[in-house]
Protein backbone atom coordinates (compact mmCIF):
# COMPACT_ATOMS: atom_id res chain seq x y z
CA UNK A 1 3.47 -30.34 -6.79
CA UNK A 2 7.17 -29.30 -6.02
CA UNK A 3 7.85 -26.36 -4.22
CA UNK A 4 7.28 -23.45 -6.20
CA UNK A 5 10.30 -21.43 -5.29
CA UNK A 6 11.98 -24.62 -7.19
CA UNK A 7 10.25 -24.12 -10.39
CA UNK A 8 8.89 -20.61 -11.22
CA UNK A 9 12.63 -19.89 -12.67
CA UNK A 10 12.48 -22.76 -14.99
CA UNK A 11 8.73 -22.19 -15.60
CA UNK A 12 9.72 -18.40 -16.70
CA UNK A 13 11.98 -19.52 -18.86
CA UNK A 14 10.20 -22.22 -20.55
CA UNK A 15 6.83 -19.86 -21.18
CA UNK A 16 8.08 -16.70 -21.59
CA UNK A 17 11.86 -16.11 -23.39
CA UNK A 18 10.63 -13.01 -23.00
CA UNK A 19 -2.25 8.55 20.63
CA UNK A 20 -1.58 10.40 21.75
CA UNK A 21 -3.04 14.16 20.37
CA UNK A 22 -0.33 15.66 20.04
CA UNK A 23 0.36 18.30 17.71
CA UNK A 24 2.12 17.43 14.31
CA UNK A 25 5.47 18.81 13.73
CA UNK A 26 5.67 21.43 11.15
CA UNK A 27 5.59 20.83 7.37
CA UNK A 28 9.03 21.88 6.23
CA UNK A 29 10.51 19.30 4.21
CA UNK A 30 14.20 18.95 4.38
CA UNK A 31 16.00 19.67 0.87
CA UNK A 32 17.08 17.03 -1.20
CA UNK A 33 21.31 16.18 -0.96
CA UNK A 34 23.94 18.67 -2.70
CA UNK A 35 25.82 16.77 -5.31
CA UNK A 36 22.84 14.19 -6.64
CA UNK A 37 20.99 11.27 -5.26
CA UNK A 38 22.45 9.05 -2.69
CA UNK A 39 22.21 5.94 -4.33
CA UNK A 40 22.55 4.17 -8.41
CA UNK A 41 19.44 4.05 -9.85
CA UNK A 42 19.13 1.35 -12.66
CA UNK A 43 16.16 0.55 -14.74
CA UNK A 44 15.48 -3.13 -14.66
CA UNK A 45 11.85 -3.23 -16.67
CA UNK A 46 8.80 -1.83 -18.13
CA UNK A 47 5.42 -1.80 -17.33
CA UNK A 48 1.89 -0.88 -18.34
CA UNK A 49 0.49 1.51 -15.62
CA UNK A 50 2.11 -0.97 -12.72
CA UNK A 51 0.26 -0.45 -9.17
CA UNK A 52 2.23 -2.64 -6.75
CA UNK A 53 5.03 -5.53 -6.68
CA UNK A 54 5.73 -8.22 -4.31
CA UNK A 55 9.10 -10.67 -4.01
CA UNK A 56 8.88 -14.60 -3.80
CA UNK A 57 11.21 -16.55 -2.10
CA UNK A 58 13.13 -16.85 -5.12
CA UNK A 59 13.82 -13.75 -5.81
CA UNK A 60 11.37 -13.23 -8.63
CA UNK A 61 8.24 -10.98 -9.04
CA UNK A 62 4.78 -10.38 -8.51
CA UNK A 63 3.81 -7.29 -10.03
CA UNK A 64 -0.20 -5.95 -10.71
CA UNK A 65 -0.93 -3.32 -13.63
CA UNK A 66 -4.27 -1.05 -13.43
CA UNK A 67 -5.87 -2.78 -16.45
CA UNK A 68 -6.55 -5.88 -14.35
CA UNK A 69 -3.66 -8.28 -15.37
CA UNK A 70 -1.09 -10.30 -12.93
CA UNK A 71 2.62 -10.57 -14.29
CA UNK A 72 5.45 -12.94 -12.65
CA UNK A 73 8.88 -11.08 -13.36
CA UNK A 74 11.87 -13.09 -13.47
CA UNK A 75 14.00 -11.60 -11.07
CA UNK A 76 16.08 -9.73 -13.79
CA UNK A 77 13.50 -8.46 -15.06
CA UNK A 78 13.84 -9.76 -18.72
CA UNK A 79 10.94 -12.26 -18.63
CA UNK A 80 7.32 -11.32 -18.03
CA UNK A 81 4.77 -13.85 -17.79
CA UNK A 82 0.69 -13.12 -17.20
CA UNK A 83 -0.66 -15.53 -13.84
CA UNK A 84 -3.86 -14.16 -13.78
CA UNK A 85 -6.23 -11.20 -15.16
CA UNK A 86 -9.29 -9.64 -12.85
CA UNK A 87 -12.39 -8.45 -13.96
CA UNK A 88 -11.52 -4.91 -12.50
CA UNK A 89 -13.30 -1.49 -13.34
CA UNK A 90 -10.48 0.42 -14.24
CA UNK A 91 -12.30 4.00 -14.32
CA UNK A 92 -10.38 6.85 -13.04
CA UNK A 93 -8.21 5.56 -9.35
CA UNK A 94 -9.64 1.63 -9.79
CA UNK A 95 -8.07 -1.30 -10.73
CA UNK A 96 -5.83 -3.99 -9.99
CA UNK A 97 -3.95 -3.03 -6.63
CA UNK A 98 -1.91 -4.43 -3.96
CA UNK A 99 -0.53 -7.62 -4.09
CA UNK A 100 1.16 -9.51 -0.74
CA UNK A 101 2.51 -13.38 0.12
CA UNK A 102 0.53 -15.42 3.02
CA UNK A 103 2.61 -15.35 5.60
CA UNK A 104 2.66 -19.39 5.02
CA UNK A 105 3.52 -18.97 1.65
CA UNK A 106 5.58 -21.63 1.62
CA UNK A 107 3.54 -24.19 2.22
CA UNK A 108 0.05 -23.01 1.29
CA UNK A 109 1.43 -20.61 -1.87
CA UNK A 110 -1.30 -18.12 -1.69
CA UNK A 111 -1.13 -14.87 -2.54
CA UNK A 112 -3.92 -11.64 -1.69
CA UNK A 113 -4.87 -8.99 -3.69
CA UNK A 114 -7.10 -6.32 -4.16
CA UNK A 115 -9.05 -4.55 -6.51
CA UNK A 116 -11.71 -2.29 -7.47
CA UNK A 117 -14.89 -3.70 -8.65
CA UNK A 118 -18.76 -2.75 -9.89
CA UNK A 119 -21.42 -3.94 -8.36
CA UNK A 120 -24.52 -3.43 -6.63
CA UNK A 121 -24.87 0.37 -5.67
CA UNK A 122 -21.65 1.44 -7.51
CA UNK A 123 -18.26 0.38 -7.10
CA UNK A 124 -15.54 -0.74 -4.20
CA UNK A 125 -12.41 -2.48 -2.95
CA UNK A 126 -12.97 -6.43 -2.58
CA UNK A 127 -10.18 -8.43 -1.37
CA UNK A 128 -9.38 -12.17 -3.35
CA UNK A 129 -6.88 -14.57 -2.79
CA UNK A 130 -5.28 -17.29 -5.01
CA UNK A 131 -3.07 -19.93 -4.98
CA UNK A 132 0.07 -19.59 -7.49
CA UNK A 133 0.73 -22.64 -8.74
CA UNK A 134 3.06 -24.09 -11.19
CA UNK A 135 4.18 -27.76 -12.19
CA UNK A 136 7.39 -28.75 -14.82
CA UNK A 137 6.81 -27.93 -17.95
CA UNK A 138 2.91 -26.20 -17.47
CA UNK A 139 2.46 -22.82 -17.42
CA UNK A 140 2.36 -20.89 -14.07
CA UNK A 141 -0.75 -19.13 -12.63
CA UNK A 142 -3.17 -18.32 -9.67
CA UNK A 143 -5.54 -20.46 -9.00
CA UNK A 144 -8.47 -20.99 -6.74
CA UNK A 145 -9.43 -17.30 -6.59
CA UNK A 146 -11.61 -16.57 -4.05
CA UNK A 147 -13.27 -13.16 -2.94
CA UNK A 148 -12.80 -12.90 0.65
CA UNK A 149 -14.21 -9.36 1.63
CA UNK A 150 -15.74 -6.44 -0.23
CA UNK A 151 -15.90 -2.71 0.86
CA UNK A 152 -19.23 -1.51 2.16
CA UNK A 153 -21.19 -0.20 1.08
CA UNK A 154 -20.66 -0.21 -2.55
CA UNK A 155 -21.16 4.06 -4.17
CA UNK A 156 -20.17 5.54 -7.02
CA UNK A 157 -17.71 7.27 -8.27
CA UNK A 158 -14.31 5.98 -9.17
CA UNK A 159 -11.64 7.42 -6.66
CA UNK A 160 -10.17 6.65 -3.20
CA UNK A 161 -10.75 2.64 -3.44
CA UNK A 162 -7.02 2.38 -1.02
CA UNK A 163 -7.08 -1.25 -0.50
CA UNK A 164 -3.86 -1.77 1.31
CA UNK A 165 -2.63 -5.27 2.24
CA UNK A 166 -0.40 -6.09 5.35
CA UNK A 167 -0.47 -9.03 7.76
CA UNK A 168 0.37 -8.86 11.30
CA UNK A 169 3.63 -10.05 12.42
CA UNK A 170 2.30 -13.14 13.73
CA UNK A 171 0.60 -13.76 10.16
CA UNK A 172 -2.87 -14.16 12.49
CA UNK A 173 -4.43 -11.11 11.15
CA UNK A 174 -4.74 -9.48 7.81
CA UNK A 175 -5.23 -5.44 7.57
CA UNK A 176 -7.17 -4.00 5.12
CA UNK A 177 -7.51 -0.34 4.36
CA UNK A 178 -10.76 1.16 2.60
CA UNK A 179 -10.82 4.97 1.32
CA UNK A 180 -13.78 6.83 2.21
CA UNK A 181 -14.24 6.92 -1.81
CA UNK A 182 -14.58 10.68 -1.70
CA UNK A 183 -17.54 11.03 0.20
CA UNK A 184 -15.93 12.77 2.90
CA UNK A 185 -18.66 11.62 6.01
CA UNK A 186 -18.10 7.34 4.90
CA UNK A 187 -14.85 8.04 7.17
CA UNK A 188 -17.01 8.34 10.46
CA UNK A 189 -20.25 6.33 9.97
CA UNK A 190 -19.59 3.61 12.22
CA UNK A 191 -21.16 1.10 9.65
CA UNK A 192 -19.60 1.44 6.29
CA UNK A 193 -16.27 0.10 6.37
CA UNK A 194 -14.93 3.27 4.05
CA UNK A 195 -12.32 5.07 5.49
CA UNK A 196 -11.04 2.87 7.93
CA UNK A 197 -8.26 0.23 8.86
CA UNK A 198 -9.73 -3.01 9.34
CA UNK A 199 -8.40 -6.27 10.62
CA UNK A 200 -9.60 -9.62 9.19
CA UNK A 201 -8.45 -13.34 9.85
CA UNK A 202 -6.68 -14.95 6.92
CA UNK A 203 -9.94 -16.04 5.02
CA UNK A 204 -11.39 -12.15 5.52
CA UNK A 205 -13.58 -12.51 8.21
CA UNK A 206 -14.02 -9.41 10.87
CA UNK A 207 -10.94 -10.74 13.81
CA UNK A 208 -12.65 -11.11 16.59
CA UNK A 209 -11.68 -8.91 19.70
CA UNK A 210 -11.53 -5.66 17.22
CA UNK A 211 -11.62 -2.68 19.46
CA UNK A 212 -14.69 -1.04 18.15
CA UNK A 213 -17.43 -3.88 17.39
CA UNK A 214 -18.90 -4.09 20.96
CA UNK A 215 -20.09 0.09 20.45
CA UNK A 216 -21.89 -0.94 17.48
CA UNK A 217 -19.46 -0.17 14.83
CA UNK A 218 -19.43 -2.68 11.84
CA UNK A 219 -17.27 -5.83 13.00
CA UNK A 220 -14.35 -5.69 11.00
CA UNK A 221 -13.24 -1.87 12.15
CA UNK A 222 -9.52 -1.57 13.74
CA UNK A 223 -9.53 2.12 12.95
CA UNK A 224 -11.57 5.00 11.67
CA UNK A 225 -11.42 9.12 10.18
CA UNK A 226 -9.37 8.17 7.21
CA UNK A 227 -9.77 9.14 3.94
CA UNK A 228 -7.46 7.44 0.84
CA UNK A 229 -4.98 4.76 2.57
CA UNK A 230 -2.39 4.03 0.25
CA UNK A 231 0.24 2.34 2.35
CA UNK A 232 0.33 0.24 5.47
CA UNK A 233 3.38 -1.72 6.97
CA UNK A 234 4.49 -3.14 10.50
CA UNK A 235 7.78 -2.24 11.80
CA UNK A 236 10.18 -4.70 13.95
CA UNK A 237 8.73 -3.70 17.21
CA UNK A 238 5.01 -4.52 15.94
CA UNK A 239 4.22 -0.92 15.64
CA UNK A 240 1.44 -0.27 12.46
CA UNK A 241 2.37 3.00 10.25
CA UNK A 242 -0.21 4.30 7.40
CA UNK A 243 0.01 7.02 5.11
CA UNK A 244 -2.74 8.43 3.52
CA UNK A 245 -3.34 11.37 0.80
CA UNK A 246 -4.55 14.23 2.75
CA UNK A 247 -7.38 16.37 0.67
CA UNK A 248 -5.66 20.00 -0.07
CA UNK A 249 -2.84 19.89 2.11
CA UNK A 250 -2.33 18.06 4.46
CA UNK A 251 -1.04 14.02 3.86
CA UNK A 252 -0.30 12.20 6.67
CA UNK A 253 2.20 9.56 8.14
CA UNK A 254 -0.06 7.98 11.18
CA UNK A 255 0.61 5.65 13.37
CA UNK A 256 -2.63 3.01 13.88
CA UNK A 257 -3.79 2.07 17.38
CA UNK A 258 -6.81 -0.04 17.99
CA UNK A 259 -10.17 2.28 18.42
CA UNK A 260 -8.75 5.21 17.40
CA UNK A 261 -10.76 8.19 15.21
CA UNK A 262 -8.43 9.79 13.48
CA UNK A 263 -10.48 12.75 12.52
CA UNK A 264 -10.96 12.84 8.83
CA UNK A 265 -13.18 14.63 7.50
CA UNK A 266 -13.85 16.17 10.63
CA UNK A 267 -10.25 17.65 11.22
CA UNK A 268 -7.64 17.56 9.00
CA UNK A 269 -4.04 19.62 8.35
CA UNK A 270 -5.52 20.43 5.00
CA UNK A 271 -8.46 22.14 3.25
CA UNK A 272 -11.38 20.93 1.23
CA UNK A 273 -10.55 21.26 -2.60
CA UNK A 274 -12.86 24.04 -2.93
CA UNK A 275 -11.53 26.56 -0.66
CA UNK A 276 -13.67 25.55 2.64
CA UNK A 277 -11.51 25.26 5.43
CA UNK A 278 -11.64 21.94 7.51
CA UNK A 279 -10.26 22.61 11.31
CA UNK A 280 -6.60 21.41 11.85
CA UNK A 281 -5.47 18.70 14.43
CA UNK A 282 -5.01 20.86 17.92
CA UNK A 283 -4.04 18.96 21.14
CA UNK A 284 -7.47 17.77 23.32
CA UNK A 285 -10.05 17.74 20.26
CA UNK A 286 -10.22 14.08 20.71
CA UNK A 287 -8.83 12.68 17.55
CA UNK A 288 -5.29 11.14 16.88
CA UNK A 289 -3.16 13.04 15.04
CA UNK A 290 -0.37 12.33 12.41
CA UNK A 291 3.12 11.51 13.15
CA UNK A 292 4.05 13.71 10.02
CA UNK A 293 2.26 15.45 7.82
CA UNK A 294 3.25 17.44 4.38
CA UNK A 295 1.61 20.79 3.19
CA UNK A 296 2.38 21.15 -0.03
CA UNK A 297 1.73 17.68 -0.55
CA UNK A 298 3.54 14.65 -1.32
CA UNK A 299 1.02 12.61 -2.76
CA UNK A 300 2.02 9.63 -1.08
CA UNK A 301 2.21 5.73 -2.68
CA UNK A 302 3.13 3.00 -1.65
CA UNK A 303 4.96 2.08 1.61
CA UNK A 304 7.63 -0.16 3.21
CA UNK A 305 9.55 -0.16 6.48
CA UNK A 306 12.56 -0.80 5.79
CA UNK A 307 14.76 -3.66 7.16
CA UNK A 308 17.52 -4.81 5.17
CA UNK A 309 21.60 -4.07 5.34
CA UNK A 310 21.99 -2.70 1.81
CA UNK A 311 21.37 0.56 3.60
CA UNK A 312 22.04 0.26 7.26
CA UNK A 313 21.85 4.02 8.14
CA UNK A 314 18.25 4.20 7.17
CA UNK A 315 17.60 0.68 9.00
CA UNK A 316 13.88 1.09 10.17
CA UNK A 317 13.08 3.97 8.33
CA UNK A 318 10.26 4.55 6.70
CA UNK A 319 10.13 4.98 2.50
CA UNK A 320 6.68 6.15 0.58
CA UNK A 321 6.39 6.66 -3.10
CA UNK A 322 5.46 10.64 -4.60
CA UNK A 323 3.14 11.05 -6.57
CA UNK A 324 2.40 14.34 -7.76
CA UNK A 325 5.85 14.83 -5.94
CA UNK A 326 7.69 12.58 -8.32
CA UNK A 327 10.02 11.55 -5.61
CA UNK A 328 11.01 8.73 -3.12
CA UNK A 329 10.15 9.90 0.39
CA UNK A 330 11.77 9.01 3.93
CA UNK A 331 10.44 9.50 7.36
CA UNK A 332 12.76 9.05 10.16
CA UNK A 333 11.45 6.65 12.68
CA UNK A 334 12.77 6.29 16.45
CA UNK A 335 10.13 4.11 18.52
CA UNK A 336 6.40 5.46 18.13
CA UNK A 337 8.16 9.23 16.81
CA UNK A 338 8.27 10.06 13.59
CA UNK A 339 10.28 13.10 11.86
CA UNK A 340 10.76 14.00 8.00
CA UNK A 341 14.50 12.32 6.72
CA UNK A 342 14.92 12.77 3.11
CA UNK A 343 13.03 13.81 -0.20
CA UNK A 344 14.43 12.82 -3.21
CA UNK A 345 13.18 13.99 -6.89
CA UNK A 346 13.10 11.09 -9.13
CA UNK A 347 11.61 12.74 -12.23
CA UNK A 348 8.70 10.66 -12.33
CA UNK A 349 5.36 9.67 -10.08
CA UNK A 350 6.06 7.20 -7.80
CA UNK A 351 3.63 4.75 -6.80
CA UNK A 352 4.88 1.80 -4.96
CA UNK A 353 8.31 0.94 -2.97
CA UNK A 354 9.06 -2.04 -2.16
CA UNK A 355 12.39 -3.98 -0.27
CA UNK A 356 14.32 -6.77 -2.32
CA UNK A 357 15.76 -9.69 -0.90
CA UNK A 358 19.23 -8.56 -0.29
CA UNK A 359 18.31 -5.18 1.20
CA UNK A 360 18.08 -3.11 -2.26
CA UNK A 361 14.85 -0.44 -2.43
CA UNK A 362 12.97 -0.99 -5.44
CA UNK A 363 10.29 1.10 -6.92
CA UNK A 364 7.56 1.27 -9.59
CA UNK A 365 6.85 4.35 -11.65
CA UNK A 366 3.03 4.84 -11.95
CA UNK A 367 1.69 4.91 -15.67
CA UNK A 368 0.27 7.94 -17.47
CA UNK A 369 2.63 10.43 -16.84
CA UNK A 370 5.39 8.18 -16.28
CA UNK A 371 7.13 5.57 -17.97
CA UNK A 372 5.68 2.84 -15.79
CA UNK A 373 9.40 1.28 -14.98
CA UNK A 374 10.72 -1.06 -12.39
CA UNK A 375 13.78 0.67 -10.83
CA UNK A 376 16.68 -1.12 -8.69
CA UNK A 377 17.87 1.55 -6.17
CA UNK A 378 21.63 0.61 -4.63
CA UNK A 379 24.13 2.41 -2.42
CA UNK A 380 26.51 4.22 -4.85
């Protein structure tokens, strides 16, 4: 087989013609910019309820939709081709989810994904992986799919699944983030894997060395006290940021260090849906608290750090989709500190952002609600 990168153009064309404790800051959120948005936003394609995207080397798409189904996007956008279709229990939050290269994608061409699943006991997040594979002439599509790790344990219900992708900078380790599937007290058992960070090797085994395995918590557990994880990214300096949806108030931009509890359901900057209160973070209660943290919510989606020169003022920055907010999201980041930037209203739900090859922020409009389009954001 050729190098993909070669022939997924051709392919397309051919099939388709088509820490510390300290006390958050406050929750102001700075205004959005007098005279309109700060960059051109053009509509490049359409999807069905779209969940998350990924680039290949070149410049093409991976993108996932809710109902189950795997699309390779030309990188215009004009040509859609299905790879692969899951056997995912769609029901309320589930689905189809992230998506995300092997670091060795080059040479080994898999890809990871995630998705929510029934089985025994209910339903959960199981991670897969594939290899996307595609020959002159034949039709491309992921092969080989394996399940690598599952959520545990399995419950019902159909809401806060997370399943977050990211590997570590070395491309040794593979983080995984599982919601504590509105259960609320999942987040702090020490042997469910629900709401927690965890690190895996490559084929989704528990890393050895995590922080928390020699106190008896289960294996794979980096960190803990989380409760719907819907982004996870490294920045240059190897730093891990999360965000997470907070319950009634209260979502949070954390930044992950090994062993930590970071106090969900136990504390939290926001209130049970039913009026209880739950205790906010307060310096000494032993529990890490978030960088940033919104109240009225965000709703946040996806999330990138972001690294390219389209838009060097903004150069290790993060950017996180809004949901309920309809809006793209930035937190300014210097080192390990973390301040609101910008909030942007896009006039739609927001559920992934993503980075494009040369430097331009792209994002995908969740379905329902909202037209489910692929949008190219550049400097105007």
């Amino acid at each position: 087989m050729r190098k993909l990168r070669m022939l997924l153009p051709a392919v397309l064309l051919a099939a388709c013609n088509s820490g510390s404790n300290a006390v958050a800051q406050d929750n102001a959120t700075p205004a959005a910019p007098a005279g309109g948005l700060p960059f051109k936003v053009t509509p490049v394609a359409d999807f069905d309820a779209p969940w998350a995207m990924t680039f290949l080397p070149d410049g093409s798409m991976l993108v996932t939709e809710k109902a189950g189904t795997l699309l390779l996007v030309s990188p215009d956008g004009k040509q859609k081709q299905p790879v692969a279709s899951f056997p995912v229990d769609s029901a309320g939050q589930g689905g189809l989810m992230d998506v995300v290269l092997a670091p060795d994608f080059a040479k080994s061409h898999h890809v990871y994904l995630s998705y929510s699943a029934a089985g025994e006991g209910g339903k959960g997040v199981v991670l897969v992986r594939g290899a996307l594979t595609g020959d002159p002439g034949a039709r491309p599509a992921l092969t080989g799919i394996t399940e690598l790790f599952r959520a545990t344990p399995f419950v019902e219900g159909s809401g806060h699944y997370s399943g977050r992708i990211a590997f570590s900078p070395d491309g040794k380790y593979l983080f995984f983030t599982n919601g504590e599937r509105q259960k609320f007290d999942p987040a702090q058992d020490p042997k469910m894997t629900l709401g927690k960070v965890l690190r895996l090797t490559p084929d989704g085994k528990p890393a050895p060395g995590n922080p928390l395995a020699a106190q008896g918590f289960h294996p794979a557990i980096w960190s803990y006290g989380h409760r719907n994880l819907l982004g996870i990214a490294f920045d240059a300096q190897g730093n891990l940021w999360e965000q997470e949806m907070g319950p009634k108030g209260g979502d949070e931009v954390n930044l992950i260090l090994p062993g930590r509890n970071y106090g969900y359901p136990k504390v939290s900057n926001g209130d049970h849906y039913d009026g209880r209160p739950i205790p906010d973070h307060s310096p000494g209660d032993g529990f890490e608290a978030p960088r940033v943290w919104w109240n009225p919510v965000i709703s946040p989606g996806g999330l990138i750090v972001y690294s390219g020169s389209m838009f060097p003022q903004w150069k290790g920055d993060l950017f996180i989709g809004g949901l309920s907010s309809q809006s793209l999201v930035r937190v300014d980041v210097n080192g390990t500190d973390a301040k609101k930037g910008d909030q942007w209203p896009m006039g739609a739900r927001i559920r992934e952002v993503e980075q494009g090859p040369d430097g331009a922020l792209w994002l995908l409009e969740d379905g329902g609600e909202s037209q489910g389009r692929l949008l190219k954001l550049t400097p105007n």
